[in-house]
PDB file of N, CA and C in Angstrom:
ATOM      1  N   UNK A   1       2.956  -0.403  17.635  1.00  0.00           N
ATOM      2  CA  UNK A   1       2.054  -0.260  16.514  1.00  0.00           C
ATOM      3  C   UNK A   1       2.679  -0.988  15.330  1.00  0.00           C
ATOM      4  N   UNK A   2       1.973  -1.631  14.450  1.00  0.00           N
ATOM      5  CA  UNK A   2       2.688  -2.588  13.395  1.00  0.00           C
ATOM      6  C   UNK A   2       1.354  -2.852  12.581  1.00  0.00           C
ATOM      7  N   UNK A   3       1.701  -2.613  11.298  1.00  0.00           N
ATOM      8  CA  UNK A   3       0.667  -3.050  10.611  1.00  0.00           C
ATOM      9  C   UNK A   3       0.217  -4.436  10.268  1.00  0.00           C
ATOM     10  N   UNK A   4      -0.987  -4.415  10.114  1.00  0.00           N
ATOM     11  CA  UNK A   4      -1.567  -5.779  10.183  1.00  0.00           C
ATOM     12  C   UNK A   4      -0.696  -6.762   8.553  1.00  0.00           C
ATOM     13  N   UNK A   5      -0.849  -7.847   9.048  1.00  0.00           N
ATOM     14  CA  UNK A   5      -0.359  -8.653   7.863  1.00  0.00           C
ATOM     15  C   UNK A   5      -1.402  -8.622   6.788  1.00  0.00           C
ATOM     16  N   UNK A   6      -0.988  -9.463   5.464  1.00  0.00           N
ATOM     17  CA  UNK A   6      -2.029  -9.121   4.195  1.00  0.00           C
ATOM     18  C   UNK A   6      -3.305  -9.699   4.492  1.00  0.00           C
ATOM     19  N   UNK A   7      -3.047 -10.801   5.484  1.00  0.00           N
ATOM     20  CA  UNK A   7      -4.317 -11.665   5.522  1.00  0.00           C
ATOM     21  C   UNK A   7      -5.533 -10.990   6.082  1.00  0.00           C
ATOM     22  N   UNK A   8      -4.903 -10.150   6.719  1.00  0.00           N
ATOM     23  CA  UNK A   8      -5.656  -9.434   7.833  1.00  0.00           C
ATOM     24  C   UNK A   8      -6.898  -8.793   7.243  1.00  0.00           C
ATOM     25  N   UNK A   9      -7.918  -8.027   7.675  1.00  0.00           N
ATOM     26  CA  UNK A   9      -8.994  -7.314   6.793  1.00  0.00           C
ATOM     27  C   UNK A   9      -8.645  -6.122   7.045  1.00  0.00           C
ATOM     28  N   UNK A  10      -9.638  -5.595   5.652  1.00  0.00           N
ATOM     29  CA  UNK A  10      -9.231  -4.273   5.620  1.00  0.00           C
ATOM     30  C   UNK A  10      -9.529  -3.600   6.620  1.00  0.00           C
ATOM     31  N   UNK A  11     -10.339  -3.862   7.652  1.00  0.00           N
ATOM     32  CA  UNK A  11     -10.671  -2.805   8.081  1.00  0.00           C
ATOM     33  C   UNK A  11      -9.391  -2.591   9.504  1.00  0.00           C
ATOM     34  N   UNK A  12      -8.953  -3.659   9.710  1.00  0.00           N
ATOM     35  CA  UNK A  12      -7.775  -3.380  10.598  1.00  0.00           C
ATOM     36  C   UNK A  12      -6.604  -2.996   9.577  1.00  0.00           C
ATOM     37  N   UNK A  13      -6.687  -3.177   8.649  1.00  0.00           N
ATOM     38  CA  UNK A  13      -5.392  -2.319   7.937  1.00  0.00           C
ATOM     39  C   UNK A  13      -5.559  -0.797   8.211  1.00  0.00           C
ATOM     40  N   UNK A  14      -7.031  -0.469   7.664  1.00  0.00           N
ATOM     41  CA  UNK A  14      -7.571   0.852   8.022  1.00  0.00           C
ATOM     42  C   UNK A  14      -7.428   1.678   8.951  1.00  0.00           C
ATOM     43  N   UNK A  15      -7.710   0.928   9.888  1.00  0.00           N
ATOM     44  CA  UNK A  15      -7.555   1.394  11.102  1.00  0.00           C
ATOM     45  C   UNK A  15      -5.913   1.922  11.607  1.00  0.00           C
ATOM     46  N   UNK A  16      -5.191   0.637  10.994  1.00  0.00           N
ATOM     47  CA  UNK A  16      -3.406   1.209  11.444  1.00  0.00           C
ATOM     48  C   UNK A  16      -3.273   2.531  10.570  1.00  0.00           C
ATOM     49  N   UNK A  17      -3.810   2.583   9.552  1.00  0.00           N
ATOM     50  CA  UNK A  17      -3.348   3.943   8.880  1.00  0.00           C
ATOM     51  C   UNK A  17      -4.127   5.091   9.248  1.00  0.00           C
ATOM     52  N   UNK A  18      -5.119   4.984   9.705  1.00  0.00           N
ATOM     53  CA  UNK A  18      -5.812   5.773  10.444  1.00  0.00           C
ATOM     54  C   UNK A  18      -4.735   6.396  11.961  1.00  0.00           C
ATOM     55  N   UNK A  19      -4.543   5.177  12.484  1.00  0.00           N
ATOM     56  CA  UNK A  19      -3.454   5.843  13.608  1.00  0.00           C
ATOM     57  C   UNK A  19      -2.314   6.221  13.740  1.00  0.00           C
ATOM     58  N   UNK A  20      -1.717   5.650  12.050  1.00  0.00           N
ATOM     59  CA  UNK A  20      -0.414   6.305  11.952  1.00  0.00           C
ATOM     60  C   UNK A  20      -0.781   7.787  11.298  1.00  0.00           C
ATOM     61  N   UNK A  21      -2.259   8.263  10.464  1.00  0.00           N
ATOM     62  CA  UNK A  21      -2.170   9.555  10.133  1.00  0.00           C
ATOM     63  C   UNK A  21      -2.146  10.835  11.276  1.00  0.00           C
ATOM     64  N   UNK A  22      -2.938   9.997  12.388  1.00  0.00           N
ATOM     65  CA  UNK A  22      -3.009  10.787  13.614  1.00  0.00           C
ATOM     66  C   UNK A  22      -1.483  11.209  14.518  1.00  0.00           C
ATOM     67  N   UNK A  23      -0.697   9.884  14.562  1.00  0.00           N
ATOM     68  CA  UNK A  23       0.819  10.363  14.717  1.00  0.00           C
ATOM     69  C   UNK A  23       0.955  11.059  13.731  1.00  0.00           C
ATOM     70  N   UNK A  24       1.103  10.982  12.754  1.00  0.00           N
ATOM     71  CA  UNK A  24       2.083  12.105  11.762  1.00  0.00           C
ATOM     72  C   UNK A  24       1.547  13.476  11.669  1.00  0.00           C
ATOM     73  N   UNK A  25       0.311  13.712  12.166  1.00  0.00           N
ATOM     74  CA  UNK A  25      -0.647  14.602  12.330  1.00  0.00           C
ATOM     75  C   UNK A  25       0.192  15.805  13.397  1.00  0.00           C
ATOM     76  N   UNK A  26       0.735  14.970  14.775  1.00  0.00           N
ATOM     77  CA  UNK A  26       1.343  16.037  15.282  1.00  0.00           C
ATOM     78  C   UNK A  26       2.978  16.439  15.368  1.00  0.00           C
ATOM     79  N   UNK A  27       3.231  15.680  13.819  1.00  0.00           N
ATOM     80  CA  UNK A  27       4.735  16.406  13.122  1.00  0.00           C
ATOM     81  C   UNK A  27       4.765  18.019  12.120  1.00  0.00           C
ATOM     82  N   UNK A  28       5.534  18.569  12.739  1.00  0.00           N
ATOM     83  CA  UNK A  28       5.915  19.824  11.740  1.00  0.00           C
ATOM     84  C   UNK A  28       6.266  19.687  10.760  1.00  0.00           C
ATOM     85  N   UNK A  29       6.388  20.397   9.776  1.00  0.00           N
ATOM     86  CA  UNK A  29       6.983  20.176   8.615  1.00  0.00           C
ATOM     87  C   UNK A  29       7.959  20.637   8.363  1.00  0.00           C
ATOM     88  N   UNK A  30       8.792  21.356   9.680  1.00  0.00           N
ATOM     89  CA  UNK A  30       9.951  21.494   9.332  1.00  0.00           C
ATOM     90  C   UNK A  30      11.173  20.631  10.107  1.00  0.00           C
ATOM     91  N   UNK A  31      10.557  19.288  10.503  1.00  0.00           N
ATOM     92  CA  UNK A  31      11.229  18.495  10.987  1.00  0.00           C
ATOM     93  C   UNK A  31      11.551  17.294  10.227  1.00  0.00           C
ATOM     94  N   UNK A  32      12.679  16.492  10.163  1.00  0.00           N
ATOM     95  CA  UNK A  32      13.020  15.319   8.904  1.00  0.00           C
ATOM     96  C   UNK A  32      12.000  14.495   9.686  1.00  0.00           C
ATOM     97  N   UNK A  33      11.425  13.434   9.391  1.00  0.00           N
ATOM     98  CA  UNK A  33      10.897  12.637   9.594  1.00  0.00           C
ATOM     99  C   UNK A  33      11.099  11.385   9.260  1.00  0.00           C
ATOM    100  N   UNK A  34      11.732  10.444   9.547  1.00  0.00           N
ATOM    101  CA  UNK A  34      12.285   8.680   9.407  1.00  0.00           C
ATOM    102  C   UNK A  34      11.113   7.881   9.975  1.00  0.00           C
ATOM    103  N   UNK A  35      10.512   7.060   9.294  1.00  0.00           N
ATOM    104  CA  UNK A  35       9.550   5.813   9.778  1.00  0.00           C
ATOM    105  C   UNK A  35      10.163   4.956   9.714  1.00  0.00           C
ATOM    106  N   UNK A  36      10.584   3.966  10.290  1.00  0.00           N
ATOM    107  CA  UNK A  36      10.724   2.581   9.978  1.00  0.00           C
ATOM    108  C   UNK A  36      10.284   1.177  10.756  1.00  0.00           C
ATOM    109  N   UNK A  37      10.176   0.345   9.714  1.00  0.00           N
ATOM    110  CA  UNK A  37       9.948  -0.567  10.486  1.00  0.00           C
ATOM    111  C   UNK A  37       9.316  -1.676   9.365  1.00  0.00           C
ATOM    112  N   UNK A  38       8.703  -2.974  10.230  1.00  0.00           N
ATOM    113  CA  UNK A  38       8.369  -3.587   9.085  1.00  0.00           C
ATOM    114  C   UNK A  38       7.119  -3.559   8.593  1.00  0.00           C
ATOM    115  N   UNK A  39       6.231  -3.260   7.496  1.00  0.00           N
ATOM    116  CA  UNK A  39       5.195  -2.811   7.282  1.00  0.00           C
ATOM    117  C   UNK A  39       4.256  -4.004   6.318  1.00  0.00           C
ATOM    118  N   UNK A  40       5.396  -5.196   6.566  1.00  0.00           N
ATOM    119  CA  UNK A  40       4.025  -6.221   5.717  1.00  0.00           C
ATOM    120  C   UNK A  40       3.759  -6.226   4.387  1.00  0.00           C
ATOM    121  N   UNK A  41       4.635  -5.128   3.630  1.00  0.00           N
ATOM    122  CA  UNK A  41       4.575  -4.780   2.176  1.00  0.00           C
ATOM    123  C   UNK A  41       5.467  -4.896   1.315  1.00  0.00           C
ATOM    124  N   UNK A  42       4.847  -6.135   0.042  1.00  0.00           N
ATOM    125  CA  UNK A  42       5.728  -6.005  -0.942  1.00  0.00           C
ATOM    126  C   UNK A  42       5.437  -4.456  -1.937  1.00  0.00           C
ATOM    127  N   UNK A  43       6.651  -3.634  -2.296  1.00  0.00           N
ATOM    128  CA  UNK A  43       6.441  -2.743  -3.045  1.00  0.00           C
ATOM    129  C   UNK A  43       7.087  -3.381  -4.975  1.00  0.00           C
ATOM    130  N   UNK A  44       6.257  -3.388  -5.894  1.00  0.00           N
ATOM    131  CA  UNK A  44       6.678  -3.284  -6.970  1.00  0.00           C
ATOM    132  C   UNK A  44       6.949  -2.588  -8.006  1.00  0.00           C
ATOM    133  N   UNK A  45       7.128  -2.992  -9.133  1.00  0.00           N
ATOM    134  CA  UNK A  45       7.580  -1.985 -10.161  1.00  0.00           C
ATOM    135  C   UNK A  45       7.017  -0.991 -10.842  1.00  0.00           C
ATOM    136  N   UNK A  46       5.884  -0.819 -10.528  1.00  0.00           N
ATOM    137  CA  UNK A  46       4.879  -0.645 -11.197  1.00  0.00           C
ATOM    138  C   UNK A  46       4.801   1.393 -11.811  1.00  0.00           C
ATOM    139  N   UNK A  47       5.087   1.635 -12.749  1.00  0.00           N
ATOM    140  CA  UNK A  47       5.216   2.901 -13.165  1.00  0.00           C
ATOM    141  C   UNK A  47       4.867   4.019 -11.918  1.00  0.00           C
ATOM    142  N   UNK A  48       3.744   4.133 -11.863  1.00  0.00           N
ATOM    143  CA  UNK A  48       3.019   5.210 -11.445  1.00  0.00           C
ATOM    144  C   UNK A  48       3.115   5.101  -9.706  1.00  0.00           C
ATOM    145  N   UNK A  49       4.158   4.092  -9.245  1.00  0.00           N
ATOM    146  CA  UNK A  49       4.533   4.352  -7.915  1.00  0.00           C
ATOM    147  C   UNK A  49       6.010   4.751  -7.548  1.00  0.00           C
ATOM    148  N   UNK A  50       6.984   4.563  -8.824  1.00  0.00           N
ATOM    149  CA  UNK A  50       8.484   4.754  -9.041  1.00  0.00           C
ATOM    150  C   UNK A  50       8.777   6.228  -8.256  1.00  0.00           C
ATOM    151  N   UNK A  51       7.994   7.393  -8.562  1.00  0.00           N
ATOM    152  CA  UNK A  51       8.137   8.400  -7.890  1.00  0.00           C
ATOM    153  C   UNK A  51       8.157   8.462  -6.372  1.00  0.00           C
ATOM    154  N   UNK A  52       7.994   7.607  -5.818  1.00  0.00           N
ATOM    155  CA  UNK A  52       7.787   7.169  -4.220  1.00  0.00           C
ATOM    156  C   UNK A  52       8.404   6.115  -4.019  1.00  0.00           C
ATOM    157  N   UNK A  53       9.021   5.148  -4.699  1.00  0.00           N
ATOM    158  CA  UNK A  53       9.695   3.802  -4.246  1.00  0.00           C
ATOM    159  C   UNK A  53      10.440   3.525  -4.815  1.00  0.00           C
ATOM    160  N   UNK A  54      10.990   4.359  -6.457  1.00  0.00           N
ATOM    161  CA  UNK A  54      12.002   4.299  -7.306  1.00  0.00           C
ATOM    162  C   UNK A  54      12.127   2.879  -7.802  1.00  0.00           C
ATOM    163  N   UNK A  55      13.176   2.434  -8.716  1.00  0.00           N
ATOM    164  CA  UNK A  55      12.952   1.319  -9.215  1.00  0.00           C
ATOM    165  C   UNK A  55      13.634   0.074  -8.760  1.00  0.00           C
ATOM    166  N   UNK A  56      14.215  -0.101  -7.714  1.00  0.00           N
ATOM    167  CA  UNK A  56      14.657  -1.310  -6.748  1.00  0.00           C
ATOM    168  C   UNK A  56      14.533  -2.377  -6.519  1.00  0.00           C
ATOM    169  N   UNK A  57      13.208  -2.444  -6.721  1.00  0.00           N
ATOM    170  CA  UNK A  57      12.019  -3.450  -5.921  1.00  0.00           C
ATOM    171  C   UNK A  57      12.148  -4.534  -6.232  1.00  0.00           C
ATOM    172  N   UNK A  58      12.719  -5.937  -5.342  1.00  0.00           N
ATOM    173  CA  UNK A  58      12.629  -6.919  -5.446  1.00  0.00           C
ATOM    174  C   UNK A  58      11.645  -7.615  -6.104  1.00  0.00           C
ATOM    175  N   UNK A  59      10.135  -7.350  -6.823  1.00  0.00           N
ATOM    176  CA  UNK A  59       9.178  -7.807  -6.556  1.00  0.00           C
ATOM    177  C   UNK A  59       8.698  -7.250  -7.968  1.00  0.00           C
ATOM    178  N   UNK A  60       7.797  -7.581  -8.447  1.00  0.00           N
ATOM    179  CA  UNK A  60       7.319  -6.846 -10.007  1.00  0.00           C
ATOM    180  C   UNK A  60       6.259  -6.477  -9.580  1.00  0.00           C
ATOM    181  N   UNK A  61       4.880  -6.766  -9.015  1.00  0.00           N
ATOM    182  CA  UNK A  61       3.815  -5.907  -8.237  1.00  0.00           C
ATOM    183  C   UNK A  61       3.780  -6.183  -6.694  1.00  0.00           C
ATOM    184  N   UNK A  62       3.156  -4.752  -6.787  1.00  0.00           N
ATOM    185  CA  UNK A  62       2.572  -4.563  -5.611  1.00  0.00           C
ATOM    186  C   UNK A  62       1.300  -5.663  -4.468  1.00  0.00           C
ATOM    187  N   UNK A  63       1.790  -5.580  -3.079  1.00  0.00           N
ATOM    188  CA  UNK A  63       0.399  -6.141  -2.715  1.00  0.00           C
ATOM    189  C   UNK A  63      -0.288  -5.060  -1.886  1.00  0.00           C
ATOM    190  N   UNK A  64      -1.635  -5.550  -1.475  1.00  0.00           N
ATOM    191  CA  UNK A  64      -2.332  -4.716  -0.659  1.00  0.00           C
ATOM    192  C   UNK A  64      -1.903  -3.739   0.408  1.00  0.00           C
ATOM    193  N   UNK A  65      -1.064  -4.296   0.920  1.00  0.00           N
ATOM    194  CA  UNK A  65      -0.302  -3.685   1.893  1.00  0.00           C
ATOM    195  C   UNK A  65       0.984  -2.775   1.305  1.00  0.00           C
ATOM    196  N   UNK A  66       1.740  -2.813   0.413  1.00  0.00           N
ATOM    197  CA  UNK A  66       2.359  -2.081  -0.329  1.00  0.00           C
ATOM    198  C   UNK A  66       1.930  -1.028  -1.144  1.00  0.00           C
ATOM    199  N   UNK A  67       0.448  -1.159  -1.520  1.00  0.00           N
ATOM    200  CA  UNK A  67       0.064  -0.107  -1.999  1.00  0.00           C
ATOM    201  C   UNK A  67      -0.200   0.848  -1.271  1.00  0.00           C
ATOM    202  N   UNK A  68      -1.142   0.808  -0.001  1.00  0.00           N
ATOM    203  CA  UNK A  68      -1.550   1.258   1.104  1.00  0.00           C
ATOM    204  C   UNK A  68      -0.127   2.306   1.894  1.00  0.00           C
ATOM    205  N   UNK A  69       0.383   1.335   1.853  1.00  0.00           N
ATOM    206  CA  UNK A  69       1.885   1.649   2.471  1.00  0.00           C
ATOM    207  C   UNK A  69       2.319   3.396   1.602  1.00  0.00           C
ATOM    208  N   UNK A  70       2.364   3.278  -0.288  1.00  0.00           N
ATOM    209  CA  UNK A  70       2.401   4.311  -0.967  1.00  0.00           C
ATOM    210  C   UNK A  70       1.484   5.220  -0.736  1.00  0.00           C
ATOM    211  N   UNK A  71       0.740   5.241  -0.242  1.00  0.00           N
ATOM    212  CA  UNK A  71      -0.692   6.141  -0.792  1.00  0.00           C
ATOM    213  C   UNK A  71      -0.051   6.862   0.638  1.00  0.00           C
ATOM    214  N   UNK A  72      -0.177   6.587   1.791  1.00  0.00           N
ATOM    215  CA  UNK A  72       0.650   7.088   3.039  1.00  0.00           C
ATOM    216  C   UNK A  72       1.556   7.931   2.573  1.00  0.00           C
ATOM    217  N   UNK A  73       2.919   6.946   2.118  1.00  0.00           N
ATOM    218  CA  UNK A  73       3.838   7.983   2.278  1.00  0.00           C
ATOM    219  C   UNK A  73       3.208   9.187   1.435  1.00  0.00           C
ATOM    220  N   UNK A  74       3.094   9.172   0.456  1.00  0.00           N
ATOM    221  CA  UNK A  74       2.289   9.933  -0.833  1.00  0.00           C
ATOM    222  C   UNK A  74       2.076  11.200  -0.271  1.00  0.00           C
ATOM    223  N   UNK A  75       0.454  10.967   0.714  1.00  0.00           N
ATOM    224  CA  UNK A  75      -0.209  11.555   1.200  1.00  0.00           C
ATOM    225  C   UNK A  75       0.933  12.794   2.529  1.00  0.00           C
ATOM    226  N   UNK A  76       1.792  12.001   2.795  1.00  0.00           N
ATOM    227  CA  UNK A  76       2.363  12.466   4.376  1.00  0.00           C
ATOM    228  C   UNK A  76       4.067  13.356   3.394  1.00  0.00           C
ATOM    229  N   UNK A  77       4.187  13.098   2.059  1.00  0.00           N
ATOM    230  CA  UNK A  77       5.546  13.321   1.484  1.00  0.00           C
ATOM    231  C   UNK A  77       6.268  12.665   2.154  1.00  0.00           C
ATOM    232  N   UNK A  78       6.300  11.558   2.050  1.00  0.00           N
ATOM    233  CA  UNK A  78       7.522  10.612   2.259  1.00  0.00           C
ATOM    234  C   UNK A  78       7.902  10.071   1.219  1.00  0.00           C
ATOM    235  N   UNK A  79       9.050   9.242   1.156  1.00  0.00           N
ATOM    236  CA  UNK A  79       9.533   8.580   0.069  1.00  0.00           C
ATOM    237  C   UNK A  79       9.928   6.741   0.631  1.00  0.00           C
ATOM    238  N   UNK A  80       9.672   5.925   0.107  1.00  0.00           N
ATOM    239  CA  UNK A  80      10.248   4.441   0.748  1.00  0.00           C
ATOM    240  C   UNK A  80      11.775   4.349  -0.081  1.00  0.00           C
ATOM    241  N   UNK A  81      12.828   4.629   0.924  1.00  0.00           N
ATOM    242  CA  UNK A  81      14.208   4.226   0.871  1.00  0.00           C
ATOM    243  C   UNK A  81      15.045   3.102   0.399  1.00  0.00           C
ATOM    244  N   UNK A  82      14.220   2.268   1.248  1.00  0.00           N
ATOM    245  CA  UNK A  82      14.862   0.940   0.944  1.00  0.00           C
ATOM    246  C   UNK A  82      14.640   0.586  -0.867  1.00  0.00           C
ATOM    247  N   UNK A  83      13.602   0.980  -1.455  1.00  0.00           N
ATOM    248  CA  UNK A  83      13.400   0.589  -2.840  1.00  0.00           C
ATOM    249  C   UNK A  83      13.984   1.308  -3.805  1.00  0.00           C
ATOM    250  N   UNK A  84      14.778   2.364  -3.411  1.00  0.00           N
ATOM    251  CA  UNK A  84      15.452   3.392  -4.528  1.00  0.00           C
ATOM    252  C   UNK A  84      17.192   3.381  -4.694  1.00  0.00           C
ATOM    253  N   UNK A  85      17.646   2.195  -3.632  1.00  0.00           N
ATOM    254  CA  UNK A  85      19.033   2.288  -4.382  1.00  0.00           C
ATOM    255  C   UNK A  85      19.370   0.889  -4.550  1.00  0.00           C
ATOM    256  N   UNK A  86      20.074   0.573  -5.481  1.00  0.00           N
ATOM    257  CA  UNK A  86      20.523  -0.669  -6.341  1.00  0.00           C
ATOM    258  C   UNK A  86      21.481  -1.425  -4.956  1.00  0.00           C
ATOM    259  N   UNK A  87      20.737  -2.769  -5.367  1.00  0.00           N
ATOM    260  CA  UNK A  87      20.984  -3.570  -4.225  1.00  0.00           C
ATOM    261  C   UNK A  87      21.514  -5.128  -4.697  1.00  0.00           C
ATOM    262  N   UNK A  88      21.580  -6.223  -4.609  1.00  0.00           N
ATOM    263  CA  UNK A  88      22.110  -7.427  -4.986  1.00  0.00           C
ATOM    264  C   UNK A  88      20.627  -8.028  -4.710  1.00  0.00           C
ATOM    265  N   UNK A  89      19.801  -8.655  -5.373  1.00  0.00           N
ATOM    266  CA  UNK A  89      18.552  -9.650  -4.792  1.00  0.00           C
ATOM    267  C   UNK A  89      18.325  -9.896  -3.276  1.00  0.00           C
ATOM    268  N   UNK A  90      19.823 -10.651  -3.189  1.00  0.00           N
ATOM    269  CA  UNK A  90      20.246 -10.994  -1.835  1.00  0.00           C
ATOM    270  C   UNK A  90      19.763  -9.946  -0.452  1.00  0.00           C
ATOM    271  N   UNK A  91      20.039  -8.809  -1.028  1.00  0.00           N
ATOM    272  CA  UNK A  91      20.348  -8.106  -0.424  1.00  0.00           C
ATOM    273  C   UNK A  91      18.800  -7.178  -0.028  1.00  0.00           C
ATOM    274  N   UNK A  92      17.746  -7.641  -0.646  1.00  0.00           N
ATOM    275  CA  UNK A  92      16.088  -7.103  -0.751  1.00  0.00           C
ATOM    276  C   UNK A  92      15.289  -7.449   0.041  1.00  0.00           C
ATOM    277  N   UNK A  93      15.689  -9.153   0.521  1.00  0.00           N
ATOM    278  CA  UNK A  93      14.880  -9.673   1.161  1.00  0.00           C
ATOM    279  C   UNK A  93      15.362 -10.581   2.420  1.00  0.00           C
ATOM    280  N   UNK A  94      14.603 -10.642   3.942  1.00  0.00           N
ATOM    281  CA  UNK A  94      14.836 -10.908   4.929  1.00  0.00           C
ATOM    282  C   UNK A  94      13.811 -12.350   5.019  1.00  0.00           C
ATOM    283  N   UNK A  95      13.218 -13.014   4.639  1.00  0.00           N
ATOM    284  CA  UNK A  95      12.968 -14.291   4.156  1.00  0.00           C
ATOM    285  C   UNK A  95      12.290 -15.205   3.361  1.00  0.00           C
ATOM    286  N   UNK A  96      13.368 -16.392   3.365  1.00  0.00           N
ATOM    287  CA  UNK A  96      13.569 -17.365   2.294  1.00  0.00           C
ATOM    288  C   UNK A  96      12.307 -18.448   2.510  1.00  0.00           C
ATOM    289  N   UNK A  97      11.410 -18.481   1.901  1.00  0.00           N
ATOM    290  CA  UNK A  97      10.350 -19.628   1.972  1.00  0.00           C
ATOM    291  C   UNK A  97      11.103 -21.304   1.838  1.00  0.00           C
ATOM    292  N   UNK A  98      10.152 -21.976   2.540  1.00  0.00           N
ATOM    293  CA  UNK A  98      10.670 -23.181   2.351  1.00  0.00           C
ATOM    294  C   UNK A  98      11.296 -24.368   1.505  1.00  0.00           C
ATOM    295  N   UNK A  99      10.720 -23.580  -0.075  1.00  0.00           N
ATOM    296  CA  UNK A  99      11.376 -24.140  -1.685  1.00  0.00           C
ATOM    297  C   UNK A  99      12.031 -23.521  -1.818  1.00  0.00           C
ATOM    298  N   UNK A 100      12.750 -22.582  -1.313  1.00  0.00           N
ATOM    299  CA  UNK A 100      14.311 -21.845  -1.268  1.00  0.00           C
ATOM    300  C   UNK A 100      14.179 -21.035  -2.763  1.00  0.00           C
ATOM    301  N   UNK A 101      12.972 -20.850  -3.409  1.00  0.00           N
ATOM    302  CA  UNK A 101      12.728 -19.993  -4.727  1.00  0.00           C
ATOM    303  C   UNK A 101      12.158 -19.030  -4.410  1.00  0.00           C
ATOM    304  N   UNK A 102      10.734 -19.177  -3.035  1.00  0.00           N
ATOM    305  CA  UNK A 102      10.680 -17.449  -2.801  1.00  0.00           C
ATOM    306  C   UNK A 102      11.129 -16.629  -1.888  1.00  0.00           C
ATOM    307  N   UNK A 103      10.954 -15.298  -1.870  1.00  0.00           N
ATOM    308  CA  UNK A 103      11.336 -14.507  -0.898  1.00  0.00           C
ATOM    309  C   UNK A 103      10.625 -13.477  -0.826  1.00  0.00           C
ATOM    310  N   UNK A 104      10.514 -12.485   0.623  1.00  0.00           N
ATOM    311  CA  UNK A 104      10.225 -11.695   0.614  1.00  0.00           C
ATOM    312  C   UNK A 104      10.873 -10.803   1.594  1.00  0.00           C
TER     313      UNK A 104
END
């Protein structure tokens, strides 16, 4: 299972979160719960998501898929890890576009 890329339409984005609510559906709540993986989402800075992704974020906004991504954890009480502890740039992103200026 892997979420669709940004290009993708919504309605297959929909759909992955639709089937990841149904997995998380038959977790307890008194069990830790770890997701990972790669989810296609830049997360940014953006105030009113800091409570869920803290202030880390390689990236100054959000995309479609990063928001989506919040509203999940949100919804399920999760938190995204990777964006809440102080990191080197370097150290945010797994790849370098071909003008060697972006990343994601």
């Amino acid at each position: 299972m892997h979420e669709p890329s940004q290009e993708k339409s919504d309605n297959s984005k929909n759909s992955f979160y639709e089937e990841l609510d149904q997995v998380f559906d038959h977790f307890t709540m008194h069990h830790t719960t770890i997701m990972s993986g790669d989810l296609n989402a830049k997360f940014g800075r953006e105030d009113v998501l800091k409570p869920t992704i803290g202030n880390e974020s390689l990236h100054q906004d959000s995309n479609d898929n990063g928001v989506k991504t919040v509203k999940f954890a949100t919804s399920t009480i999760l938190v995204v890890k990777n964006t809440m502890f102080p990191r080197r740039n370097f150290q945010k992103y797994t790849l370098t576009f071909p003008d060697g200026k972006n990343h994601s």
